[in-house]
PDB file of N, CA and C in Angstrom:
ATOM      1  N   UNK A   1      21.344  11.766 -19.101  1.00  0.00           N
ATOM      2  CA  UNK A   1      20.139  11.182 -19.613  1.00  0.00           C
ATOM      3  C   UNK A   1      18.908  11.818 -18.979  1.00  0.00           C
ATOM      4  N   UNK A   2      18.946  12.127 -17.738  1.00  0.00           N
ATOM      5  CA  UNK A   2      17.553  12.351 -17.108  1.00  0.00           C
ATOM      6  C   UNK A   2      17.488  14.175 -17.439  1.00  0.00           C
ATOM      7  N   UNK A   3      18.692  14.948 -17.897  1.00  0.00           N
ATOM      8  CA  UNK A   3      18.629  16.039 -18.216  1.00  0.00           C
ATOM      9  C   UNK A   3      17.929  16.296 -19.585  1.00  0.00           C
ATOM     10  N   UNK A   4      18.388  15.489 -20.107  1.00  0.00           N
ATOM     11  CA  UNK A   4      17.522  15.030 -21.990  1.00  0.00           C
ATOM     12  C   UNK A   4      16.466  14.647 -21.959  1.00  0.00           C
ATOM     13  N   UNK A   5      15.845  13.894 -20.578  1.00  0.00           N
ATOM     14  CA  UNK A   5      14.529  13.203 -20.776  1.00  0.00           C
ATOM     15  C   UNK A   5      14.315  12.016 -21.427  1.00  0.00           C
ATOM     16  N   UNK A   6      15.348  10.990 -21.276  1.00  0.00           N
ATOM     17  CA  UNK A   6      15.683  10.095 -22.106  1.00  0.00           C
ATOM     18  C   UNK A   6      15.666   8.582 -21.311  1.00  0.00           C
ATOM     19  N   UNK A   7      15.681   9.029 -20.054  1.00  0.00           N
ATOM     20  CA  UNK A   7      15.257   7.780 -19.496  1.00  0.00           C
ATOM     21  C   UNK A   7      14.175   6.680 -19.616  1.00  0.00           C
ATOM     22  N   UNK A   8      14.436   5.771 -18.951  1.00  0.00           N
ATOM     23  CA  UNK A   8      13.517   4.503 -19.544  1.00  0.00           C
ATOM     24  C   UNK A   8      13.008   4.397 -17.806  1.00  0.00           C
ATOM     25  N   UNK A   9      11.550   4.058 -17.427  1.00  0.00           N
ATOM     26  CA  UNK A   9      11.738   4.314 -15.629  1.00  0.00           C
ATOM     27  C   UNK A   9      10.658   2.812 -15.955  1.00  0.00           C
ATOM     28  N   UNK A  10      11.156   1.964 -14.705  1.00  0.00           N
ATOM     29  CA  UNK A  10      10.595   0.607 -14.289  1.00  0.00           C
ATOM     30  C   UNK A  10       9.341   1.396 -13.024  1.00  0.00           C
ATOM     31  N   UNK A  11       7.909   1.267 -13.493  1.00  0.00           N
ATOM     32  CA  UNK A  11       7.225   1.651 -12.220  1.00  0.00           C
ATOM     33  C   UNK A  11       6.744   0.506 -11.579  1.00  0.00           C
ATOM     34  N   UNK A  12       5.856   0.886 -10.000  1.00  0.00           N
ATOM     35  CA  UNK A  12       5.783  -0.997  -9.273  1.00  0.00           C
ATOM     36  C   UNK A  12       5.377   0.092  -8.386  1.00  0.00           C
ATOM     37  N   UNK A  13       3.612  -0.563  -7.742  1.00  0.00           N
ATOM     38  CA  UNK A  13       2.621   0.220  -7.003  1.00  0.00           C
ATOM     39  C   UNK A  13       1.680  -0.159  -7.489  1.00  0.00           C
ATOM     40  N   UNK A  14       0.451   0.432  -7.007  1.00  0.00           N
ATOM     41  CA  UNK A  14      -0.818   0.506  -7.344  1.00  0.00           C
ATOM     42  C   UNK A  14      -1.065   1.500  -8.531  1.00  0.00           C
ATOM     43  N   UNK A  15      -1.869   0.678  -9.614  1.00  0.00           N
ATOM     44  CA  UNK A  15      -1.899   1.397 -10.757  1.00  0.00           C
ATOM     45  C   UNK A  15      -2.846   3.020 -10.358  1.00  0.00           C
ATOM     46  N   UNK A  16      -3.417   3.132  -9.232  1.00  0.00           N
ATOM     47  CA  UNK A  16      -4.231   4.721  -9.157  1.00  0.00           C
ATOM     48  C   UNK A  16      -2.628   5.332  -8.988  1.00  0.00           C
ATOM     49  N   UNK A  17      -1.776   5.093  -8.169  1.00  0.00           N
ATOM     50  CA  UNK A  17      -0.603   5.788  -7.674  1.00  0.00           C
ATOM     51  C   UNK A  17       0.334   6.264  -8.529  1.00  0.00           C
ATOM     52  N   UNK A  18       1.076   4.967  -9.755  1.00  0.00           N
ATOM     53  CA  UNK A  18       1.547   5.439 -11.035  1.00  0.00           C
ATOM     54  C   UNK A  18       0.842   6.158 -11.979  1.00  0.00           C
ATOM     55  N   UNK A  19      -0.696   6.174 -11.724  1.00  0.00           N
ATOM     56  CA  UNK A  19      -1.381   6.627 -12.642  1.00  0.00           C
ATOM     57  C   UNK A  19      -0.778   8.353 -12.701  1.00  0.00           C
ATOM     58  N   UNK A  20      -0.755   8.462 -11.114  1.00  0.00           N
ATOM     59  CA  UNK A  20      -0.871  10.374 -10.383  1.00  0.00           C
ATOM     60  C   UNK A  20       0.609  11.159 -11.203  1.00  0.00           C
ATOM     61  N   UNK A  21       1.939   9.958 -11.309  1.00  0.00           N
ATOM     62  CA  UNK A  21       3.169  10.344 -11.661  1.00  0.00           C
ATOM     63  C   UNK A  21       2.973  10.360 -12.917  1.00  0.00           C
ATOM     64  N   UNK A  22       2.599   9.156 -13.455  1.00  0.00           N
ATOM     65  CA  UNK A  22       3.323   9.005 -15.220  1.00  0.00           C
ATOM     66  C   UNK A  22       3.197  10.333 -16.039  1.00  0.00           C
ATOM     67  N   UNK A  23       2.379  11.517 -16.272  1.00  0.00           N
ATOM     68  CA  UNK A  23       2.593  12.225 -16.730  1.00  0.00           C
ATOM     69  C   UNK A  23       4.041  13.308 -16.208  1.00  0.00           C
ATOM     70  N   UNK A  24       4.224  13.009 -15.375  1.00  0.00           N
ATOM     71  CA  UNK A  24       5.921  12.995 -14.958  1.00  0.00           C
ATOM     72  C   UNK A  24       7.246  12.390 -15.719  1.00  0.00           C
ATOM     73  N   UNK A  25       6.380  11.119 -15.752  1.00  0.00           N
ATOM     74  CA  UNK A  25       8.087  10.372 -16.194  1.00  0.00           C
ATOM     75  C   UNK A  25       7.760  10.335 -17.383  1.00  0.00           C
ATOM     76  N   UNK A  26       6.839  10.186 -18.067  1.00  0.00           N
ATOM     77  CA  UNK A  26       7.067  10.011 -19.518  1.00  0.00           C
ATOM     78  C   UNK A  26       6.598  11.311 -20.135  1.00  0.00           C
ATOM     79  N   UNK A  27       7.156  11.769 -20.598  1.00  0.00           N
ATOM     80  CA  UNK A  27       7.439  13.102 -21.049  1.00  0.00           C
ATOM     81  C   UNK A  27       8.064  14.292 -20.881  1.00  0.00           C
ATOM     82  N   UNK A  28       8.453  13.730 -19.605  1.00  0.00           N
ATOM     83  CA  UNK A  28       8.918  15.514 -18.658  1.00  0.00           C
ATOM     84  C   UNK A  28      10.472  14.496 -18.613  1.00  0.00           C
ATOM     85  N   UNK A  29      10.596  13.908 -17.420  1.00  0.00           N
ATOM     86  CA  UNK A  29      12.121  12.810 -17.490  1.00  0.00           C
ATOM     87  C   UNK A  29      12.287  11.864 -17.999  1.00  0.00           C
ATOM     88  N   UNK A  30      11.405  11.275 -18.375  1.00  0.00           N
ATOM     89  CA  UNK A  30      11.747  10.248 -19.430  1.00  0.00           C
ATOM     90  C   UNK A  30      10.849   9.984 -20.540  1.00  0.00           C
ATOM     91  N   UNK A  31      11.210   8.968 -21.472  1.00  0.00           N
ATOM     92  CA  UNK A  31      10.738   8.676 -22.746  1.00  0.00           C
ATOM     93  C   UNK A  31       9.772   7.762 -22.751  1.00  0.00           C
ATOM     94  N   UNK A  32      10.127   6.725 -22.071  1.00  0.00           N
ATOM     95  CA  UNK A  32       9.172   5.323 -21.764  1.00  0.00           C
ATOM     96  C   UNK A  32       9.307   4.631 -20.124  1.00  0.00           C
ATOM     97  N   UNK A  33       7.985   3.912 -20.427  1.00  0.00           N
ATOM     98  CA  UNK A  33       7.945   3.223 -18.792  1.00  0.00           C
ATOM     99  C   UNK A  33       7.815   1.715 -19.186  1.00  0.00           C
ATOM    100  N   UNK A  34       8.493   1.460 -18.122  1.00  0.00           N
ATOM    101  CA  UNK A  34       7.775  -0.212 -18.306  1.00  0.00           C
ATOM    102  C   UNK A  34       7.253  -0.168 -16.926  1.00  0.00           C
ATOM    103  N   UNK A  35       6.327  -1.042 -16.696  1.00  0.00           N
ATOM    104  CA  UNK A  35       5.000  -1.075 -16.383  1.00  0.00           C
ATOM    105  C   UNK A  35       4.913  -2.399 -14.818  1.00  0.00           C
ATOM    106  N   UNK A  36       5.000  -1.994 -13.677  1.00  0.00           N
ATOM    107  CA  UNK A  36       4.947  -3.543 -13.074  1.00  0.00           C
ATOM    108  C   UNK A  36       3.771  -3.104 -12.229  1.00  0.00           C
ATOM    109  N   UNK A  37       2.533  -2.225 -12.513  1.00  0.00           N
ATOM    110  CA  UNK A  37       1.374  -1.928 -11.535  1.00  0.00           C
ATOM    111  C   UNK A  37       0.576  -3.260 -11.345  1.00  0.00           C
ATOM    112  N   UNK A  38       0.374  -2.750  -9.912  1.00  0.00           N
ATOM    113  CA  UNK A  38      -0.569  -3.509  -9.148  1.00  0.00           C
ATOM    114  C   UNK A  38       0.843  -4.889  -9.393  1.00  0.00           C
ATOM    115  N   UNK A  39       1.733  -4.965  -8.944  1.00  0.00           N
ATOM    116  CA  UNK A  39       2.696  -6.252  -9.034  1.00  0.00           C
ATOM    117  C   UNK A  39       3.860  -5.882  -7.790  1.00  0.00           C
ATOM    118  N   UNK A  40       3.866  -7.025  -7.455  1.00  0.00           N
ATOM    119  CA  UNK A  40       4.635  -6.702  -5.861  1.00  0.00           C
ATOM    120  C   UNK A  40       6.365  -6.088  -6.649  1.00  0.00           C
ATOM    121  N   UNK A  41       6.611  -4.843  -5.689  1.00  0.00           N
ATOM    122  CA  UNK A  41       7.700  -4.032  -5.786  1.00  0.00           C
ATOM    123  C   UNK A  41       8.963  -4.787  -6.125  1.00  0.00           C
ATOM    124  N   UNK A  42       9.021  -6.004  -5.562  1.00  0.00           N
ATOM    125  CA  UNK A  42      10.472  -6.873  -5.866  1.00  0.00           C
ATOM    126  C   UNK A  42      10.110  -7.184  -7.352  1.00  0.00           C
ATOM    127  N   UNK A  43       9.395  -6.858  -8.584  1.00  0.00           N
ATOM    128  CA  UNK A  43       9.374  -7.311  -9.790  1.00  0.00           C
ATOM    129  C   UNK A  43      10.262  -6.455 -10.349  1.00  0.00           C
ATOM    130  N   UNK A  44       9.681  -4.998 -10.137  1.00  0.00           N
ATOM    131  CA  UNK A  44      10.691  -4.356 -10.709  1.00  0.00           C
ATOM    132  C   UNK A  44      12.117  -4.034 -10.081  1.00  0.00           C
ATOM    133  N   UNK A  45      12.538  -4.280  -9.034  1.00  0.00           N
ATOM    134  CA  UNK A  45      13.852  -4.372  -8.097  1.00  0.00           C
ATOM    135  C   UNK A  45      14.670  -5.499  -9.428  1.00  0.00           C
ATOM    136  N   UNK A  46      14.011  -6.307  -9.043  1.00  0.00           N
ATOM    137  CA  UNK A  46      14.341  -7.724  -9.877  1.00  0.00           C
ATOM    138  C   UNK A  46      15.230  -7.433 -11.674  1.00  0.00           C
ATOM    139  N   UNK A  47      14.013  -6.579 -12.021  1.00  0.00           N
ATOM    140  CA  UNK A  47      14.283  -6.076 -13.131  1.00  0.00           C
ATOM    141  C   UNK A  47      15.180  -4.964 -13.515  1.00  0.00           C
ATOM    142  N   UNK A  48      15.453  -4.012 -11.966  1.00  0.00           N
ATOM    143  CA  UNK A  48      16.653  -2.967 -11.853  1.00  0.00           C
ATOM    144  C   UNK A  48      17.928  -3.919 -12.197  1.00  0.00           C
ATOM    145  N   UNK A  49      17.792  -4.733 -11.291  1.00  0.00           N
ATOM    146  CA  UNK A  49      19.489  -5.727 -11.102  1.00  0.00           C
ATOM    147  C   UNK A  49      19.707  -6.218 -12.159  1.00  0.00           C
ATOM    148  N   UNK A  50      18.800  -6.853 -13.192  1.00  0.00           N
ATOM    149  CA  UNK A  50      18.900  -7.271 -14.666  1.00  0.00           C
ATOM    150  C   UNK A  50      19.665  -6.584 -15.170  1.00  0.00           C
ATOM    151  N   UNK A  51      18.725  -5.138 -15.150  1.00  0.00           N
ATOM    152  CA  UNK A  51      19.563  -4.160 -16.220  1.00  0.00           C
ATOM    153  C   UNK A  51      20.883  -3.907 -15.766  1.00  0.00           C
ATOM    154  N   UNK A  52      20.978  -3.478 -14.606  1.00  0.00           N
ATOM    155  CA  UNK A  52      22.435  -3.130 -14.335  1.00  0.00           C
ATOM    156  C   UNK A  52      23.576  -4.234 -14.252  1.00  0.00           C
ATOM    157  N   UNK A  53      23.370  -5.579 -14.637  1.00  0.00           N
ATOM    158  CA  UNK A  53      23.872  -5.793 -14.511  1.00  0.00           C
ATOM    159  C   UNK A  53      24.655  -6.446 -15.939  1.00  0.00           C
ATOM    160  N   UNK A  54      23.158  -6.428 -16.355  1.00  0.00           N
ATOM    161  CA  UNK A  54      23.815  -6.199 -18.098  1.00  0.00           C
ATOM    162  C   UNK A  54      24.754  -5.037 -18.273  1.00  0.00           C
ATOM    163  N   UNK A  55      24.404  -3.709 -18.386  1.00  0.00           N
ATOM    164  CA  UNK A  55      25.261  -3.294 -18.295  1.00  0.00           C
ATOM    165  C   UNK A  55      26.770  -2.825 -17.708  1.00  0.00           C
ATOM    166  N   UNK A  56      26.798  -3.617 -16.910  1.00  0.00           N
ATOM    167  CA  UNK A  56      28.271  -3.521 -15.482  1.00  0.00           C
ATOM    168  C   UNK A  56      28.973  -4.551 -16.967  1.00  0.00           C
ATOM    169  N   UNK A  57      28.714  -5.293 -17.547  1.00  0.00           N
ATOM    170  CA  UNK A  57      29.115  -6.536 -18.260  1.00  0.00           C
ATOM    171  C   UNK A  57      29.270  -5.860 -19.321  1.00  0.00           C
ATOM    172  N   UNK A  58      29.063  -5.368 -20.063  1.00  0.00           N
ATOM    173  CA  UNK A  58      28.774  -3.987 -21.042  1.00  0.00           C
ATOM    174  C   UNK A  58      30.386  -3.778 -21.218  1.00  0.00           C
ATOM    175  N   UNK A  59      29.978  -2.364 -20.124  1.00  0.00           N
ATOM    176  CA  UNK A  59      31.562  -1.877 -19.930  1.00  0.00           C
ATOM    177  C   UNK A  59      32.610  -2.504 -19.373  1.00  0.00           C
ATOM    178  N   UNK A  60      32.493  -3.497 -18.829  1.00  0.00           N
ATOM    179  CA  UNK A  60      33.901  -4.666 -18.095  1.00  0.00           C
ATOM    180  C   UNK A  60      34.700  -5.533 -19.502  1.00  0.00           C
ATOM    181  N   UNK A  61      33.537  -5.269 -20.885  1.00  0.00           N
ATOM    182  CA  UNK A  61      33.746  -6.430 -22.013  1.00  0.00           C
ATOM    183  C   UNK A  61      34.287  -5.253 -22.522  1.00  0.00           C
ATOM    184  N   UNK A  62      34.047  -4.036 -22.934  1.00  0.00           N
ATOM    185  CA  UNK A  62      34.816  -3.056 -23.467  1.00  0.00           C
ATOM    186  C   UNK A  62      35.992  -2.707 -22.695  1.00  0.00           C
ATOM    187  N   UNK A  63      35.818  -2.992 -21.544  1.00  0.00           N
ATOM    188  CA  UNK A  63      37.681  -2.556 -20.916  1.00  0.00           C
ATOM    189  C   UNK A  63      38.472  -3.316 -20.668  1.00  0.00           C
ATOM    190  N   UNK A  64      38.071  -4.726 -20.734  1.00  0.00           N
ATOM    191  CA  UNK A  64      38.977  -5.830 -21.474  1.00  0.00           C
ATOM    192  C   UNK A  64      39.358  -5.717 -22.579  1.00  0.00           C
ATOM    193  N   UNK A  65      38.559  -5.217 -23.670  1.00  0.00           N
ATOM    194  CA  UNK A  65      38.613  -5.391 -25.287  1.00  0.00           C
ATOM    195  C   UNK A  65      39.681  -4.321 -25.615  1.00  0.00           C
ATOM    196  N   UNK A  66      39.464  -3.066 -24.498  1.00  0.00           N
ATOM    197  CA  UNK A  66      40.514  -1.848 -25.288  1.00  0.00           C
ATOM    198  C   UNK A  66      41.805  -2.351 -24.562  1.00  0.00           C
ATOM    199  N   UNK A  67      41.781  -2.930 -23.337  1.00  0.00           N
ATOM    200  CA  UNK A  67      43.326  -3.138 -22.601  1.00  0.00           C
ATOM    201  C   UNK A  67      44.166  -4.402 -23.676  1.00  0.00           C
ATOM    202  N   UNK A  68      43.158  -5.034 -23.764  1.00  0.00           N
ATOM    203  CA  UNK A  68      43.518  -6.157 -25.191  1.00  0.00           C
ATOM    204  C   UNK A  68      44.427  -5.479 -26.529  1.00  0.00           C
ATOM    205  N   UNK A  69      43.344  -4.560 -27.098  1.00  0.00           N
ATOM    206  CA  UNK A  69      43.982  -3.757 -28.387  1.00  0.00           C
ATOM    207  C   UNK A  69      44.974  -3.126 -27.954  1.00  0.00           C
ATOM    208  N   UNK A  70      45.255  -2.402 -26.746  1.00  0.00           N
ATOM    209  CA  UNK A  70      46.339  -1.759 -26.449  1.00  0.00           C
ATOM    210  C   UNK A  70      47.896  -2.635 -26.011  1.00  0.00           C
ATOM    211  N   UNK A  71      47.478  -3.625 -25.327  1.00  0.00           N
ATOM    212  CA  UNK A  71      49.104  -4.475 -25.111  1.00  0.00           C
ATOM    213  C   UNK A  71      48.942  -5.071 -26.055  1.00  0.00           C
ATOM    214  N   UNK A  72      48.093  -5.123 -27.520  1.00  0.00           N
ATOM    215  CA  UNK A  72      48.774  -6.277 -28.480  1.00  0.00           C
ATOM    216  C   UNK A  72      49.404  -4.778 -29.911  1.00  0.00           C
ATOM    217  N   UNK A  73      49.501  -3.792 -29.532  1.00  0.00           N
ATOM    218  CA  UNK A  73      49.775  -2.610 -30.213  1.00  0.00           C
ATOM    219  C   UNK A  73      48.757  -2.376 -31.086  1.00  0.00           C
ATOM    220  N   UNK A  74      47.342  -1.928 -30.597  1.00  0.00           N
ATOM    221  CA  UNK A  74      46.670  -1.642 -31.780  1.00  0.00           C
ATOM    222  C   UNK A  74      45.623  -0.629 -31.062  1.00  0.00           C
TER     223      UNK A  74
END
């Protein structure tokens, strides 16, 4: 993903500071930002663990689902 530039990046700082990067992340490594300036750093931490943890749940529901199709022969 970050070779494609396809990432999605959570920023969290002072908006002069993200200001200096974003022409970095959005366009060069990634596609879009979401936005936590000027907002204390644990917002977007907060919002890392969300995502990942949606997705950990993601793939744990698909490798139940294929071990499923596979011992019922399908």
């Amino acid at each position: 993903m970050a070779n494609s530039g396809t990432l999605t990046f959570a920023t969290a700082g002072a908006k002069s500071s993200i200001e200096k990067i974003r022409p970095y992340i959005k366009g060069i490594m990634g596609r879009d930002e979401i936005s936590f300036e000027d907002e204390p750093y644990s917002n977007a931490a907060k919002f890392k663990l969300i995502g990942n943890d949606f997705a950990l749940n993601a793939i744990t529901q698909l490798a139940e689902s294929l071990t499923l199709a596979e011992k019922i022969g399908h």
